[in-house]
Protein backbone atom coordinates (compact mmCIF):
# COMPACT_ATOMS: atom_id res chain seq x y z
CA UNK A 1 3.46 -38.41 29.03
CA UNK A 2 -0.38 -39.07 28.86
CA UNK A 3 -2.96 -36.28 29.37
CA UNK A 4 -6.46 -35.94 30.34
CA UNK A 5 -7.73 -32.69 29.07
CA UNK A 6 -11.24 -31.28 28.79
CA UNK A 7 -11.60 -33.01 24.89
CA UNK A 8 -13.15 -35.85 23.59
CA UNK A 9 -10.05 -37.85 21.95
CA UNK A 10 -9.98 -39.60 18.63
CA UNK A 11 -8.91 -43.12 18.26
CA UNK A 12 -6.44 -43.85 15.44
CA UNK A 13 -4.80 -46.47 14.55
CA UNK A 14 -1.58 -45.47 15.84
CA UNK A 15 -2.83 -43.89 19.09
CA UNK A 16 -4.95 -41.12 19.87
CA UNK A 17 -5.30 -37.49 18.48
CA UNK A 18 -6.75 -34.44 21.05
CA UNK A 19 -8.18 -31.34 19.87
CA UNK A 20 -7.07 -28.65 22.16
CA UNK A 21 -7.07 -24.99 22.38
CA UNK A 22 -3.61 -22.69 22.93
CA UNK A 23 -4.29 -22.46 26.60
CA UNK A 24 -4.65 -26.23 27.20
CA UNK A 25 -1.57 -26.40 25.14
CA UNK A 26 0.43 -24.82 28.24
CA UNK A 27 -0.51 -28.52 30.05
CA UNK A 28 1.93 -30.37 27.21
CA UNK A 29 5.52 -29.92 28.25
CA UNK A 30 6.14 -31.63 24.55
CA UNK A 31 5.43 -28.35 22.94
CA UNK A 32 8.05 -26.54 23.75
CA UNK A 33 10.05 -28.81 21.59
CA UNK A 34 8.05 -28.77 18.41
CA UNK A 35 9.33 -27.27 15.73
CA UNK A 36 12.69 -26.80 16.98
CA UNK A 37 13.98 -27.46 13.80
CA UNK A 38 12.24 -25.29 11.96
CA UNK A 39 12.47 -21.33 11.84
CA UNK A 40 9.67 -20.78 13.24
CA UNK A 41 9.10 -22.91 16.12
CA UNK A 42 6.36 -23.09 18.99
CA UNK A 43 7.46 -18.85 19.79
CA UNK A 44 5.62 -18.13 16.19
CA UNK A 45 2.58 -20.68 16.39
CA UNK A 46 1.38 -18.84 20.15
CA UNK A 47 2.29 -15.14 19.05
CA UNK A 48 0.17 -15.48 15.56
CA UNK A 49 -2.85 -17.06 17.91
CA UNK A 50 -2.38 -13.99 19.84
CA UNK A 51 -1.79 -11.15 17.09
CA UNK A 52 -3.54 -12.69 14.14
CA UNK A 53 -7.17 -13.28 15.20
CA UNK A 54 -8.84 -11.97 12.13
CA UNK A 55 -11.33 -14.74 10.96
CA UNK A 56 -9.33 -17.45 11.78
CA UNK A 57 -9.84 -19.95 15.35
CA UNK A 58 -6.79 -21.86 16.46
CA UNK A 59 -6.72 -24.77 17.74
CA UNK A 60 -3.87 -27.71 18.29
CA UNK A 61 -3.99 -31.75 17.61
CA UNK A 62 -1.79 -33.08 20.72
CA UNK A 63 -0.58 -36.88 19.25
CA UNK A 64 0.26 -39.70 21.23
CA UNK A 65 1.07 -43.74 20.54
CA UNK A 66 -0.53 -46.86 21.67
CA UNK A 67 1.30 -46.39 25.04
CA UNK A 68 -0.15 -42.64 25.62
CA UNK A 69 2.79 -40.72 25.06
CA UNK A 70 2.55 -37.51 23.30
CA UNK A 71 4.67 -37.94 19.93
CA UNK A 72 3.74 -34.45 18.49
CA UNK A 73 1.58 -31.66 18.36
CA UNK A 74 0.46 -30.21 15.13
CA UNK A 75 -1.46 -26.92 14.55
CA UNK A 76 -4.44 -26.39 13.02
CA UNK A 77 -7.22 -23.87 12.23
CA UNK A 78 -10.70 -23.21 11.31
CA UNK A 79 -11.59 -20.23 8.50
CA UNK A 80 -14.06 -19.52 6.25
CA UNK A 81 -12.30 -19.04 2.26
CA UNK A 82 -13.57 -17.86 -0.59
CA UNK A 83 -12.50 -21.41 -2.88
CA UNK A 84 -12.58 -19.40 -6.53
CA UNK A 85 -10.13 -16.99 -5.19
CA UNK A 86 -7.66 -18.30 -7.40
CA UNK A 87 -9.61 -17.88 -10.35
CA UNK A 88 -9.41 -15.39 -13.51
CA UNK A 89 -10.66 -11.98 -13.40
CA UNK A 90 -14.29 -12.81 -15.26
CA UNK A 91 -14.95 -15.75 -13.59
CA UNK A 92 -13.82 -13.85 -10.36
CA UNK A 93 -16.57 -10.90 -11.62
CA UNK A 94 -19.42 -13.25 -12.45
CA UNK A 95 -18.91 -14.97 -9.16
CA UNK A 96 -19.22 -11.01 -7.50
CA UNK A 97 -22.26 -10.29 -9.17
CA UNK A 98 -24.11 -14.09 -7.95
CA UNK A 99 -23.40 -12.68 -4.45
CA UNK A 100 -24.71 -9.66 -4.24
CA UNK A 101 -27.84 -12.28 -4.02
CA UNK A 102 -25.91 -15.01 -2.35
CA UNK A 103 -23.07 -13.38 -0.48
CA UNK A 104 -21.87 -17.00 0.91
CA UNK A 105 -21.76 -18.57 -2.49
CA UNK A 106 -18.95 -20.82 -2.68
CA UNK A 107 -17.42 -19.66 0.73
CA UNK A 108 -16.93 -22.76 2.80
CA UNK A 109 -15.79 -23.70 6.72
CA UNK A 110 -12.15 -25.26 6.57
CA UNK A 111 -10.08 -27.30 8.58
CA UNK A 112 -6.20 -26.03 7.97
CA UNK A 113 -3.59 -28.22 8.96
CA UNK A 114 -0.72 -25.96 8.99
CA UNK A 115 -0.01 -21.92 9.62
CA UNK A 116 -2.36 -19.20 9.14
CA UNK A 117 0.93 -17.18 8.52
CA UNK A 118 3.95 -19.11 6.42
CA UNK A 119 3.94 -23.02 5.15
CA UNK A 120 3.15 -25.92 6.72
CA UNK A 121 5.45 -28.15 8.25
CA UNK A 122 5.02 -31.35 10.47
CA UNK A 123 6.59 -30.77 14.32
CA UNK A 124 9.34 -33.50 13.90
CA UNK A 125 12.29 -34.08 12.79
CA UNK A 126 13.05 -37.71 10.65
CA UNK A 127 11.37 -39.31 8.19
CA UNK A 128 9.91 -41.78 10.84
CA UNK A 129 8.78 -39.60 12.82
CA UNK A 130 7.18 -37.28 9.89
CA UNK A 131 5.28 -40.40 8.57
CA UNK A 132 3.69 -41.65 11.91
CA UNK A 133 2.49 -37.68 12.90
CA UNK A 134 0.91 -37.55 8.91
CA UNK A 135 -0.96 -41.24 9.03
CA UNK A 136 -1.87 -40.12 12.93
CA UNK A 137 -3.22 -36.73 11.61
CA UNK A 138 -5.25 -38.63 8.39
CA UNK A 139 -6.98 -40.72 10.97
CA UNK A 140 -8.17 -37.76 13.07
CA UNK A 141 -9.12 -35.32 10.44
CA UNK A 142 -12.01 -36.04 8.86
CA UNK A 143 -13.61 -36.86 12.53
CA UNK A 144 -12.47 -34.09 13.75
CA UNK A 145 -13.59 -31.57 10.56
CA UNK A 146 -17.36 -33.07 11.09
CA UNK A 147 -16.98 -32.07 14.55
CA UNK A 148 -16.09 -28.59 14.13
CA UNK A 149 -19.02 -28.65 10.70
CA UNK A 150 -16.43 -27.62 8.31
CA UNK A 151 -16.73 -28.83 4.83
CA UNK A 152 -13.03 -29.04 3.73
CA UNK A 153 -10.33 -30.17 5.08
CA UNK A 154 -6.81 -28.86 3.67
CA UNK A 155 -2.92 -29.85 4.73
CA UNK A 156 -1.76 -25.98 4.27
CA UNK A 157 1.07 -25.30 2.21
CA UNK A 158 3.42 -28.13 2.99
CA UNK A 159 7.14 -28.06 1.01
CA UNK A 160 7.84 -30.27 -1.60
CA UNK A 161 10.17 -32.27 1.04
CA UNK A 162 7.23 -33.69 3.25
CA UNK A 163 5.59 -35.69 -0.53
CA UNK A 164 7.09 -38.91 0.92
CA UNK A 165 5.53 -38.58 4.37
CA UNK A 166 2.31 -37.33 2.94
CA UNK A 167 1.64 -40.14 0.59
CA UNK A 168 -0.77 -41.40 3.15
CA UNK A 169 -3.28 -38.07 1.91
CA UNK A 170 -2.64 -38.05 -1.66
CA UNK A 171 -2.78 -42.13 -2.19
CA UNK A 172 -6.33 -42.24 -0.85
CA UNK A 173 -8.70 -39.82 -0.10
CA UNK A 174 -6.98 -36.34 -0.54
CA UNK A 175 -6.17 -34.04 -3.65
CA UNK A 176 -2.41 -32.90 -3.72
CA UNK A 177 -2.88 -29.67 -5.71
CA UNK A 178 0.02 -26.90 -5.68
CA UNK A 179 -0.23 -23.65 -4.28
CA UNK A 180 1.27 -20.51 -4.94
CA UNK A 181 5.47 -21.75 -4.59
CA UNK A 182 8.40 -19.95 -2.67
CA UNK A 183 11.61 -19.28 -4.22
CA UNK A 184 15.53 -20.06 -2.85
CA UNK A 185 18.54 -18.66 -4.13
CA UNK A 186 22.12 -20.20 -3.52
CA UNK A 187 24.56 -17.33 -2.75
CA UNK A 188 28.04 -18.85 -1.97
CA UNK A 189 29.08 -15.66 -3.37
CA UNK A 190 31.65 -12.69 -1.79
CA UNK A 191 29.25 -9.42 -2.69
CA UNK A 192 26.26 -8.69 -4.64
CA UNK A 193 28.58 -8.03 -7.05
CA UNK A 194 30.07 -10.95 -7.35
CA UNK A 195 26.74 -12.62 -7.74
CA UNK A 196 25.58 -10.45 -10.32
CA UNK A 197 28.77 -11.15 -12.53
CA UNK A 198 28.47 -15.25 -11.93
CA UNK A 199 24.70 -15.83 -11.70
CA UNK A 200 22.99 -13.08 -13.73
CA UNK A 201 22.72 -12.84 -17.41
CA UNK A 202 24.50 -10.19 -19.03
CA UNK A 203 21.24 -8.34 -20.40
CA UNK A 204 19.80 -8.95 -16.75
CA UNK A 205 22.56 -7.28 -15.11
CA UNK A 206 23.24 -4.20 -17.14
CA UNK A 207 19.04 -3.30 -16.52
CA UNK A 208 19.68 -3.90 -12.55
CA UNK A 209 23.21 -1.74 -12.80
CA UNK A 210 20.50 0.62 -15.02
CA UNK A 211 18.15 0.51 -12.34
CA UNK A 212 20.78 1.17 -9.30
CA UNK A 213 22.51 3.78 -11.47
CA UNK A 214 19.23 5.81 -11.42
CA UNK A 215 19.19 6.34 -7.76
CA UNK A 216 22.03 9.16 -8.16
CA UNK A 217 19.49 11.26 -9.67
CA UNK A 218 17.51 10.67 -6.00
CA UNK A 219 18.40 11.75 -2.72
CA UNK A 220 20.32 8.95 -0.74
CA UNK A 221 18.61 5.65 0.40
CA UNK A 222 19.55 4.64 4.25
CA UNK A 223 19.45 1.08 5.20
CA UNK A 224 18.60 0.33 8.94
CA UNK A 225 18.68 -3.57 10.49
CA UNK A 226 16.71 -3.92 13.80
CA UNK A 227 15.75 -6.64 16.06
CA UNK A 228 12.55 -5.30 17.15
CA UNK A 229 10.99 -2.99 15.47
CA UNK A 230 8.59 -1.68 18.22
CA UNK A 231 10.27 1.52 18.03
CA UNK A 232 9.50 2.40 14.43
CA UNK A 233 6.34 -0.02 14.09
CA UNK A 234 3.73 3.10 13.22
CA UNK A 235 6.38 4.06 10.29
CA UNK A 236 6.71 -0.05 8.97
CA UNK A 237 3.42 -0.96 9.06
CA UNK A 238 1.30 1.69 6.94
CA UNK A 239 4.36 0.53 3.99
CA UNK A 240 3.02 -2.98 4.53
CA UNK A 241 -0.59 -2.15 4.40
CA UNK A 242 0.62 -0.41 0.84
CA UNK A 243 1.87 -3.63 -0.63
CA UNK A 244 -0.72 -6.06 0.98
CA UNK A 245 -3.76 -3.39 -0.52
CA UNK A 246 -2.21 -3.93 -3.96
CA UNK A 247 -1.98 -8.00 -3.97
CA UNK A 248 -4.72 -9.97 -5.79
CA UNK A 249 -4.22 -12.39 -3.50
CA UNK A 250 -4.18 -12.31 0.14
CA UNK A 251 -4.68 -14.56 3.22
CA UNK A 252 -3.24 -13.13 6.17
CA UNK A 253 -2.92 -9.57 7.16
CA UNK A 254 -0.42 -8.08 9.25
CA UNK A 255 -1.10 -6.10 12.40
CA UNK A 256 1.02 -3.75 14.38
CA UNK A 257 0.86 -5.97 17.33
CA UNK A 258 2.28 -9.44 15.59
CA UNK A 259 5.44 -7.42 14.41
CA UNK A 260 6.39 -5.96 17.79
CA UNK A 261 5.80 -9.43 19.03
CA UNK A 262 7.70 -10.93 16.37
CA UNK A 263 10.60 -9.00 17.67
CA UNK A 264 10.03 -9.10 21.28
CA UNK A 265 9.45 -12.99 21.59
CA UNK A 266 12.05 -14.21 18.74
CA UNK A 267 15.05 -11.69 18.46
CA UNK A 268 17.82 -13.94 17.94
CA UNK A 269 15.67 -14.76 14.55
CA UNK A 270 14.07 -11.81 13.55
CA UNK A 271 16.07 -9.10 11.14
CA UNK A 272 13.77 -6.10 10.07
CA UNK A 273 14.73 -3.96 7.33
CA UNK A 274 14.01 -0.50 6.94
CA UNK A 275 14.84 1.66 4.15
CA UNK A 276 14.90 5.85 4.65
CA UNK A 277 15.19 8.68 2.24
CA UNK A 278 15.41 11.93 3.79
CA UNK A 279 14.52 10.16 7.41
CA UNK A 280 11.25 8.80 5.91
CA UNK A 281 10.82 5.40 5.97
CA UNK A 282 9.88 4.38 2.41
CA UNK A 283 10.52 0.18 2.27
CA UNK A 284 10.30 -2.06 5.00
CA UNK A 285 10.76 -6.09 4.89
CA UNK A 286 10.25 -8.44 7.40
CA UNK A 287 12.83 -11.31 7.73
CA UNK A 288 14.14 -14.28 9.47
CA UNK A 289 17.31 -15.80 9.85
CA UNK A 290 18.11 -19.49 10.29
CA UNK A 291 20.69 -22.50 9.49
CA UNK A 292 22.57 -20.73 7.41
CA UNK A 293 19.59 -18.98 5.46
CA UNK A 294 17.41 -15.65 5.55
CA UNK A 295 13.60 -15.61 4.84
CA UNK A 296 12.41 -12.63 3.31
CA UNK A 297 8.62 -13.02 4.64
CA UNK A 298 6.79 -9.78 3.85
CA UNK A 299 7.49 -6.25 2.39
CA UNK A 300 6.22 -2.76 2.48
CA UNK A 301 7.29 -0.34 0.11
CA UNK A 302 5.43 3.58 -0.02
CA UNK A 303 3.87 3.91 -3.29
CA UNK A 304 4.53 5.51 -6.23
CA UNK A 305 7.86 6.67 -4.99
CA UNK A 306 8.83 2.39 -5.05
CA UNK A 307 8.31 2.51 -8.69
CA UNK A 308 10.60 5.54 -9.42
CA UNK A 309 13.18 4.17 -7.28
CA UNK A 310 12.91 0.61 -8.27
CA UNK A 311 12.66 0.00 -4.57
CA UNK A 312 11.81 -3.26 -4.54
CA UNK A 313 15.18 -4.37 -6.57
CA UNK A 314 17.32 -2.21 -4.41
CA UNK A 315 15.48 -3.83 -1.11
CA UNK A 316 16.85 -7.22 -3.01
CA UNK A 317 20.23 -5.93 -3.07
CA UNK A 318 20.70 -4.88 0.00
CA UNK A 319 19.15 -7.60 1.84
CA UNK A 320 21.21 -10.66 0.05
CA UNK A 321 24.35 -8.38 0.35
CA UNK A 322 23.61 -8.47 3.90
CA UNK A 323 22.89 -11.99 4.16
CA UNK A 324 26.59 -12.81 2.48
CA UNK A 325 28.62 -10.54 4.43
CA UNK A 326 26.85 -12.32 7.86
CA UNK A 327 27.00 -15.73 6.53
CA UNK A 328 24.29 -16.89 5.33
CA UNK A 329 24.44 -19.20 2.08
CA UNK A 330 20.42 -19.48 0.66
CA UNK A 331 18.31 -16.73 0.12
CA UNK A 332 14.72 -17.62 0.47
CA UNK A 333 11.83 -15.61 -0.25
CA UNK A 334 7.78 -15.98 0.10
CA UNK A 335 5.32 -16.12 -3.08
CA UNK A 336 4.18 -14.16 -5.82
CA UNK A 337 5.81 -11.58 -7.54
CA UNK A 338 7.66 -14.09 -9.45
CA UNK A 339 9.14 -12.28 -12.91
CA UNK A 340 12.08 -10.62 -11.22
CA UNK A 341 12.75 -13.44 -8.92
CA UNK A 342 13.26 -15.28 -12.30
CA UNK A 343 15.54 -13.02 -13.75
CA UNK A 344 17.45 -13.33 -10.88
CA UNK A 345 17.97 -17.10 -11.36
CA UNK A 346 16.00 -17.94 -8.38
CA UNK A 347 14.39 -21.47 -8.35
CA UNK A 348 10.57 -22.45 -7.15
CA UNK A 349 10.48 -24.06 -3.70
CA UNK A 350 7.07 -25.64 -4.18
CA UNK A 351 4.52 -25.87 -1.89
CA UNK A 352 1.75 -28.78 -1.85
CA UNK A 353 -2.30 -28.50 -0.66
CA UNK A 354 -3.56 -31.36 0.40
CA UNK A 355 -7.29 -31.28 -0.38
CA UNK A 356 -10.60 -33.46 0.35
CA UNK A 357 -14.21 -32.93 1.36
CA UNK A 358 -15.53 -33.96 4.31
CA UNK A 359 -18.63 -35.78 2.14
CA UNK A 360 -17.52 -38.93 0.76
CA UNK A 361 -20.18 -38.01 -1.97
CA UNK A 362 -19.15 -34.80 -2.65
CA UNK A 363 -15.49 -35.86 -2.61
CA UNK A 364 -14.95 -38.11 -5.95
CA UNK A 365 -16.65 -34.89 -7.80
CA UNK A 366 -15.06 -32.22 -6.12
CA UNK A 367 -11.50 -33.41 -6.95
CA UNK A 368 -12.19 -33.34 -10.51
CA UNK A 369 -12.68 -29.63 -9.80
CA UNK A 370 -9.78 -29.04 -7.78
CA UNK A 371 -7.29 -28.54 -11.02
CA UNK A 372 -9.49 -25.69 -11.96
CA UNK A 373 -9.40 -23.89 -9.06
CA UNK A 374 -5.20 -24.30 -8.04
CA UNK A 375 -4.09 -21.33 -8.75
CA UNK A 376 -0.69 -21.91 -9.89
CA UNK A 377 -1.44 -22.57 -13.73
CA UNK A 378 -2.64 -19.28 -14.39
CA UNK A 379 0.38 -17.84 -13.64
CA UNK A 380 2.45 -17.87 -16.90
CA UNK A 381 5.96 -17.03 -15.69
CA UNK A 382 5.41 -19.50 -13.27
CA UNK A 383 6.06 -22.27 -16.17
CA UNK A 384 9.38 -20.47 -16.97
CA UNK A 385 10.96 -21.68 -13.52
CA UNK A 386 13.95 -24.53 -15.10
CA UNK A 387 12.38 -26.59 -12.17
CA UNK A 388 8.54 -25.78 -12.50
CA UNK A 389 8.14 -29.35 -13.20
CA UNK A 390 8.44 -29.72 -9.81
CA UNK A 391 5.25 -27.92 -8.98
């Protein structure tokens, strides 16, 4: 198909690349496709647009060949980040105090390739097909990043898988830095139980039975497993807002609306947890559910009653013992909070940036920076990972 939208195209040398917004995007049949193979698919790009506004501005690259047919469309989005955010506390304090005089100091305008909520991922299937929509996207970017006056341009959060098919970035022009890594757990396993006597450690298994054994000293914890969780959203969401207040580092922020949506627009993906003691709702975890695997996305946990209860093991528990009992084999879970995932024999799932500035003078010196300001490296269980290497 070839389209003629309200856009001034960029030429590459493997077709053309158009910079459209979400409701242009309804023109492009081809979108309904994208991302089919992924858990969240062309349903999750339109409801974050929709529930997510915050700082960010959405817009969509629509790809096509030589011959004008539309190969792909890839996501992308303009914020302004604070780049030191991943530094140590001091340097993070100095940098507070310069902008009380300077509040934009070392904020900057960036073009994100990618999802303002989750990884990255490229909207085909392939390898073929993955390397002609990266080499199309690396000769629209840095035209289209002057357009829109933003200094950086970043490929968000893309797994380790893509490296091959993003060459064409880190061989030239672009900085392949990691970010902040997800974890996956194999769990061809009958029970929790049973994964606890054939994965865990024996010292790491008698502290969890510790831990659960504790919770007879509590009144009893509830589990409930929802499609939509509309119904219970003003309980949920004030457990999120608990978790997300005490993270050092955040990017997106969850409203009300996107997790009724989440529910409404994707429920044959979308499992919500919530956990109740006396009625209350005291934990609350956001997943999804695809080929054979469940994505533990976000969590909300009420605070300090989480630490007495060691909530946030028992919310582990329950939701991999309900992944094996309805089939699911990997266990896959979002970043940070990385010392009990390691105890539980998780491994990293890394995650790549893909970094340059739009100034080819700035650029040579501003990747020698880049290693300082990764965040990954000051994370010292991080390094403890059997396959951090990989990072």
């Amino acid at each position: 198909m070839s389209i003629s939208l309200p856009t001034d195209r960029i030429e590459t040398s493997h077709g053309h690349a158009l910079a459209v917004t979400g409701a242009q995007l309804q023109a492009v049949p081809e979108w309904r496709t994208c991302f089919a193979n992924q858990r969240k698919d062309y349903r999750y790009y339109e409801l974050i647009e929709q529930t997510l506004p915050q700082d960010f501005e959405y817009f969509y690259f629509v790809l096509a060949d030589r011959e004008g047919r539309v190969r792909a469309v890839q996501p992308f989005f303009l914020v302004k980040q604070d780049i030191l955010a991943g530094l140590g506390e001091t340097v993070r304090n100095a940098v507070e105090r310069m902008r009380r005089w300077w509040p934009g100091f070392m904020k900057v305008r960036i073009l994100m390739v990618g999802c303002t909520a989750g990884e990255g991922h490229l909207s085909a299937a392939g390898e073929a097909e993955t390397k002609w929509i990266a080499e199309s996207l690396h000769g629209a970017l840095q035209t289209q990043a002057r357009r829109m006056r933003a200094s950086l341009v970043v490929m968000k959060e893309f797994p380790r898988a893509y490296r091959a098919a993003l060459d064409c970035f880190a061989s030239r022009d672009y900085t392949r830095i990691p970010s902040m890594p997800m974890v996956r757990l194999e769990i061809p396993f009958t029970s929790f139980e049973d994964y606890l006597s054939k994965k865990i450690s024996k010292v790491s298994r008698h502290s969890l039975r510790r831990k659960f054994k504790r919770l007879a000293d509590f009144p009893p914890i509830e589990m409930q497993v929802v499609n939509d969780v509309t119904p219970y959203v003003d309980e949920v969401h004030p457990l999120y807002l608990q978790v997300f207040s005490r993270s050092k580092m955040t990017f997106e922020k969850l409203t009300k609306e996107y997790l009724c949506q989440l529910g409404q627009r994707m429920p044959d993906r979308m499992r919500f947890f919530i956990w109740r003691q006396n009625g209350k709702a005291i934990g609350f975890s956001v997943c999804l559910v695809h080929d054979g695997a469940i994505y533990d996305e976000y969590l909300g946990l009420e605070y300090p009653l989480a630490l007495d209860l060691h909530l946030y093991f028992v919310t582990l528990r329950d939701i991999i013992q309900w992944a094996i009992t309805n089939g699911c084999t990997r266990y896959c879970s979002s970043a940070l909070n990385y010392d009990p995932k390691l105890h539980l024999k998780c491994e990293l799932a890394p995650l790549d940036l893909y970094v340059r500035h739009t100034s080819g003078f700035v650029n040579p010196f501003f990747r020698r920076l880049l290693p300082v300001l990764e965040p990954t490296h000051r994370d010292p269980v991080l390094r403890k990972f059997p396959n951090a290497h990989e990072l």
